[in-house]
Protein backbone atom coordinates (compact mmCIF):
# COMPACT_ATOMS: atom_id res chain seq x y z
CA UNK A 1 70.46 112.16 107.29
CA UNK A 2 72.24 115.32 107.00
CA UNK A 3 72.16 117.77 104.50
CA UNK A 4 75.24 119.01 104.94
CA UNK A 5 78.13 118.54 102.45
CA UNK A 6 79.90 114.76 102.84
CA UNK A 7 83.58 116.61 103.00
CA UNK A 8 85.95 116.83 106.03
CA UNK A 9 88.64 119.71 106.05
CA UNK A 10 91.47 118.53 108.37
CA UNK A 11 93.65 121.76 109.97
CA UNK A 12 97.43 120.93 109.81
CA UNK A 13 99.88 122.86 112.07
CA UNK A 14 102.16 125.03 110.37
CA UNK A 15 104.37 125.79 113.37
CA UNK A 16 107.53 123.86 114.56
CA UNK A 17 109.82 124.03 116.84
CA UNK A 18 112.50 122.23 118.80
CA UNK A 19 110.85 120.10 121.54
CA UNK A 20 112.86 116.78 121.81
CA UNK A 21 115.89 116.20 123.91
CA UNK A 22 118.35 116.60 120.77
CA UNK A 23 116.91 119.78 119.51
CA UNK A 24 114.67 117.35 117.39
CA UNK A 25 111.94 119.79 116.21
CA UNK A 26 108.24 118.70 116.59
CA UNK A 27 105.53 120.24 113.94
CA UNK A 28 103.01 117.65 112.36
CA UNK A 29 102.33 114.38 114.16
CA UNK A 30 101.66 112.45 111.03
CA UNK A 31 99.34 109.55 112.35
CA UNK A 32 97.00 112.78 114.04
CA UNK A 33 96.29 113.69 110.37
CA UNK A 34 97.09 110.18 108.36
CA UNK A 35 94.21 108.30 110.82
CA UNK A 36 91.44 110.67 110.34
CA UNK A 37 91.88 111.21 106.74
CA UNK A 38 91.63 106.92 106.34
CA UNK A 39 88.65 106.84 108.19
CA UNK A 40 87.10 109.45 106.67
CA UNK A 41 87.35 108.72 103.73
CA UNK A 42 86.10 104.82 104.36
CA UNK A 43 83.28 106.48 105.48
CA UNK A 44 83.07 108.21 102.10
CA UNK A 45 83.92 111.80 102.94
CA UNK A 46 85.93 113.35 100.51
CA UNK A 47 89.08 115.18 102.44
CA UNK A 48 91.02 118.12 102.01
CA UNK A 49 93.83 119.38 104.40
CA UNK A 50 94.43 123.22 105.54
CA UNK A 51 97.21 125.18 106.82
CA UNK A 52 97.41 128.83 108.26
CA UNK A 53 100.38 129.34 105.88
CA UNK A 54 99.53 126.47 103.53
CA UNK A 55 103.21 124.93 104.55
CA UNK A 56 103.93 122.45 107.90
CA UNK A 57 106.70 120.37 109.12
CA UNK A 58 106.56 116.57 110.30
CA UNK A 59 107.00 116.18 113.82
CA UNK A 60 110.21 114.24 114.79
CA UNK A 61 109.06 112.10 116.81
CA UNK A 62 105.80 111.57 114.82
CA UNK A 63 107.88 109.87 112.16
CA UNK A 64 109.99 107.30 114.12
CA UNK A 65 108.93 103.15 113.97
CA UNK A 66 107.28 103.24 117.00
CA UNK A 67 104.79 105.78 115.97
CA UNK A 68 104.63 105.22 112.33
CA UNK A 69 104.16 102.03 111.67
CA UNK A 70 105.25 100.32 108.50
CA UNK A 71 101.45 100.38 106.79
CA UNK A 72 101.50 104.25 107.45
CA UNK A 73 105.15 104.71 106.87
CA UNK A 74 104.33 103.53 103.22
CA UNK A 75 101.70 106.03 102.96
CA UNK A 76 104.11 108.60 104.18
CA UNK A 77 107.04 108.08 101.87
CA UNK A 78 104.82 107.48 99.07
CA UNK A 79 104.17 111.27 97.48
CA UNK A 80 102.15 109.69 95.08
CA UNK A 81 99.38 108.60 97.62
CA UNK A 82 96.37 111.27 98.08
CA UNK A 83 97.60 111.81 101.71
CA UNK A 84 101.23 112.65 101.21
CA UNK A 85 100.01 114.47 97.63
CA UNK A 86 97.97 116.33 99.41
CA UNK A 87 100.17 117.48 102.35
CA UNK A 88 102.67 118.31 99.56
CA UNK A 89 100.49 120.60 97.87
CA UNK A 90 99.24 121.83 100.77
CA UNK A 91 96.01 124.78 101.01
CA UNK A 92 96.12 127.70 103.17
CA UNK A 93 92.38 128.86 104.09
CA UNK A 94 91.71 131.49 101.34
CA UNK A 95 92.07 128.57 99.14
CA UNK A 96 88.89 126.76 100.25
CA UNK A 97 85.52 127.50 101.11
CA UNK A 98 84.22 126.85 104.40
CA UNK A 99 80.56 126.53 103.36
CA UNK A 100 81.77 123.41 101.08
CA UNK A 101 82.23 121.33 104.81
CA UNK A 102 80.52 119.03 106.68
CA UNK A 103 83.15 118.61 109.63
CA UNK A 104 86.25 120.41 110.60
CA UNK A 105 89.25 117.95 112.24
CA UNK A 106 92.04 120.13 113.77
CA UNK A 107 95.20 117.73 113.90
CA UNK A 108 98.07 118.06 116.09
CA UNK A 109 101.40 118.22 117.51
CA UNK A 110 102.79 120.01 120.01
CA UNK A 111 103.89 122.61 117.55
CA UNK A 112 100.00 123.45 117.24
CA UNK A 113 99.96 124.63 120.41
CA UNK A 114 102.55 127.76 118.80
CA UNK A 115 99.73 128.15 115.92
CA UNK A 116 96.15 127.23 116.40
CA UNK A 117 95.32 129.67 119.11
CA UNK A 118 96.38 132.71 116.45
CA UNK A 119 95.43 130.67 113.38
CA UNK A 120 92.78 133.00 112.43
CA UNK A 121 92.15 131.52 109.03
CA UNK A 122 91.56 127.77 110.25
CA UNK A 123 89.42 129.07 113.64
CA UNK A 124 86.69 130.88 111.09
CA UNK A 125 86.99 128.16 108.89
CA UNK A 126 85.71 126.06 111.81
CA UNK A 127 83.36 128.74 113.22
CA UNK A 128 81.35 128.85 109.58
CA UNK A 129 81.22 125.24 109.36
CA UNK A 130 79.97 125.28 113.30
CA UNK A 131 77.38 127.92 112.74
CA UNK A 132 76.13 125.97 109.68
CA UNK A 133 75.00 122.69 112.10
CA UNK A 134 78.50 120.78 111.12
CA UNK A 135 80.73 118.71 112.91
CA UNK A 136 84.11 120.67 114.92
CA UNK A 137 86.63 118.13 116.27
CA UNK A 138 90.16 117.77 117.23
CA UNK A 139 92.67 115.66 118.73
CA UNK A 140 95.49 115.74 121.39
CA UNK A 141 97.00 119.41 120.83
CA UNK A 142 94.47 120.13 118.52
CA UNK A 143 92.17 121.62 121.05
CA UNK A 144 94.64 124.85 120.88
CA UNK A 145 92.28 126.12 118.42
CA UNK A 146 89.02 126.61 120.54
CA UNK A 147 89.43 129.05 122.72
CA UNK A 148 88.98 131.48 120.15
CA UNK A 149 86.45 130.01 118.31
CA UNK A 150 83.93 132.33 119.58
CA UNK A 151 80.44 132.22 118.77
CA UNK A 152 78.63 135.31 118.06
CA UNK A 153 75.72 134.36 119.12
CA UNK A 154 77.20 133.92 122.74
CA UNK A 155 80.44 136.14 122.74
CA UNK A 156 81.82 132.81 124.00
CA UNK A 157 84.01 130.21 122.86
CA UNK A 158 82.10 127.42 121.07
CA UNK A 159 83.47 124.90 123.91
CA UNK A 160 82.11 126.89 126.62
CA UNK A 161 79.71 124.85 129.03
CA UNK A 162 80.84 121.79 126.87
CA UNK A 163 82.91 118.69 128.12
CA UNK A 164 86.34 117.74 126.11
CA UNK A 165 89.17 115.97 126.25
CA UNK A 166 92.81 116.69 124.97
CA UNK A 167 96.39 115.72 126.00
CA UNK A 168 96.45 115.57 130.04
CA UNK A 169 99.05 117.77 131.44
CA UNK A 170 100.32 114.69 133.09
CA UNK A 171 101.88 113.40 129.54
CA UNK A 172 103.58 116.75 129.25
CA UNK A 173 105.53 115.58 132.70
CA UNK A 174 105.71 112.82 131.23
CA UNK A 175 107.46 113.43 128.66
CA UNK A 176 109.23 116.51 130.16
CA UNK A 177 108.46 119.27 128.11
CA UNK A 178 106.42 121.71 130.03
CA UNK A 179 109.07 124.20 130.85
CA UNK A 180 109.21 124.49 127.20
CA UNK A 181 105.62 124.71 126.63
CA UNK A 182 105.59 127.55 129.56
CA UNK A 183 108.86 128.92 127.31
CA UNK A 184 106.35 129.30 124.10
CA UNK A 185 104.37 131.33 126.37
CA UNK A 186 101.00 128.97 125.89
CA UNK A 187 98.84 126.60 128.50
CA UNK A 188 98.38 122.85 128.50
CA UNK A 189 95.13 121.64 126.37
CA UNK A 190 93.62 121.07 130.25
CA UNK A 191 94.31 124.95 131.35
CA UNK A 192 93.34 126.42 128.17
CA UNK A 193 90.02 124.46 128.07
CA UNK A 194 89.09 125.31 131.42
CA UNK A 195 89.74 129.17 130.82
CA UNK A 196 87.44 128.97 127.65
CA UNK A 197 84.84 127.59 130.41
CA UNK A 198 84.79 123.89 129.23
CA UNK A 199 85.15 121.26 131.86
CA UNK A 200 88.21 119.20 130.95
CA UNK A 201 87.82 115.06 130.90
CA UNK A 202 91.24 113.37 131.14
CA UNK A 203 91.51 109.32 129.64
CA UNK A 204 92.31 106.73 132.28
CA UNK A 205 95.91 107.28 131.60
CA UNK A 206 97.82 109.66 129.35
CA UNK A 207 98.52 107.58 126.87
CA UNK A 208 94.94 105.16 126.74
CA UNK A 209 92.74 106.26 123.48
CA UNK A 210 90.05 108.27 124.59
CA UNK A 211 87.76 110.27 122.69
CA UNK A 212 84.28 112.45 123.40
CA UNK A 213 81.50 113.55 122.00
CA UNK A 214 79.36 116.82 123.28
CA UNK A 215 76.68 117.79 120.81
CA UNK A 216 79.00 118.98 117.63
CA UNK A 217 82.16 119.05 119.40
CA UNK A 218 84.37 115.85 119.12
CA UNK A 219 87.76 115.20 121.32
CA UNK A 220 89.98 112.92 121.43
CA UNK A 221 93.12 112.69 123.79
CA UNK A 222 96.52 111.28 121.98
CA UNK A 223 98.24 110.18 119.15
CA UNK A 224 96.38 106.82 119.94
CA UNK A 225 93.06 108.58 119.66
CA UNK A 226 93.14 110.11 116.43
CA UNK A 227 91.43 106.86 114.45
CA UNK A 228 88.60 106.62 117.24
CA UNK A 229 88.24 110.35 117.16
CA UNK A 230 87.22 110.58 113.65
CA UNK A 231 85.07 107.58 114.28
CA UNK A 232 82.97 109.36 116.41
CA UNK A 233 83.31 112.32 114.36
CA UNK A 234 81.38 110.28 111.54
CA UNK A 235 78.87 108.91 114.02
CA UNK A 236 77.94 112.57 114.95
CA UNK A 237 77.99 113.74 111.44
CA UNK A 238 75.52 110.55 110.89
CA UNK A 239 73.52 111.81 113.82
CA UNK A 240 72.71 114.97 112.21
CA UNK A 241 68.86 115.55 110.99
């Protein structure tokens, strides 16, 4: 068993922007934060949540029926609940101390993709808890934040040489918003994981829950992934001698 503190610090995107056909704006995608934090703290992790600017906005999308179904849509409305309580009093990263980590969880939206790969507060957060044998994970857009992640020891990003997974460029077709992806000046998960030399695994389709493990670094690839993500993210953590 690990010796490592039983504590999971989950990133939250502060950026948003509008993404959906009406202007809708997208920012957190509640479930991608909401799913890890339940199963984290089954597993009996305590849980705190981080933003660059220690303020985020829920994704639209992220917050309609179909995607927030009524069990989490109670959690959601209810300010009262640890989840929503702590969203609402959300920390920025000089407000916690990395060393007090076990495992980092970068959540997502597309609006992370605006954020993470600046968010220089969240990627040392990660980088401490990675150099101190801990768990670094992320789902769907979440895997903005590697690329600079870079390990000293290597010069490289902590990815490099490793396989993950993330949201296929295919979705983005998919759901036709690459030409404003390519308008926030920022690659797909796929193109910006290859450039940080990790070899990109898509799921069987864009939408199938997929996650992966390679040594300390957990993926996962969608919305639908973000509970079996941090499943494996405890596994790993458990793994740890």
């Amino acid at each position: 068993m690990t010796s490592l503190p039983k504590k999971a610090v989950i990133a939250i995107t502060s950026a948003h922007a509008p993404l959906y056909p009406e202007g809708q704006e997208t920012g957190l995608f509640i479930t991608e934060a909401l799913h890890p934090f339940e199963v984290f703290k089954k597993a009996g992790f305590e849980v705190d949540l981080v933003s660059e600017t220690g303020t985020y906005q829920p994704d639209w999308l992220s917050q309609q029926d179909e995607w927030l179904p009524e069990k989490d849509q109670k959690i959601w409305q209810d300010h009262s609940s640890e989840f929503r309580s702590k969203l609402d009093n959300l920390n920025k990263p000089s407000d916690i101390h990395a060393k007090d980590y076990g495992v980092f969880f970068a959540s997502a939206g597309h609006a992370s993709l605006i954020d993470y790969p600046e968010a220089k507060g969240l990627q040392d957060i990660a980088l401490s808890i990675y150099q101190d044998g801990g768990i670094v994970s992320a789902v769907c857009h979440g895997g903005a934040i590697f690329p600079k992640i870079i390990d000293p020891a290597t010069g490289k990003s902590i990815i490099y040489g490793k396989k993950v997974t993330g949201f296929t460029t295919q979705g983005e077709e998919e759901e036709g918003v690459l030409d404003t992806i390519k308008s926030w000046d920022r690659p797909t998960i796929e193109s910006s994981a290859a450039k940080a030399g990790a070899t990109y695994i898509a799921p069987g389709g864009p939408w199938d829950a997929f996650a992966h493990t390679d040594g300390r670094i957990v993926t996962g690839a969608n919305p639908a992934s973000a509970q079996v993500t941090a499943e494996e993210v405890v596994k790993a953590f458990n793994a740890l001698t």
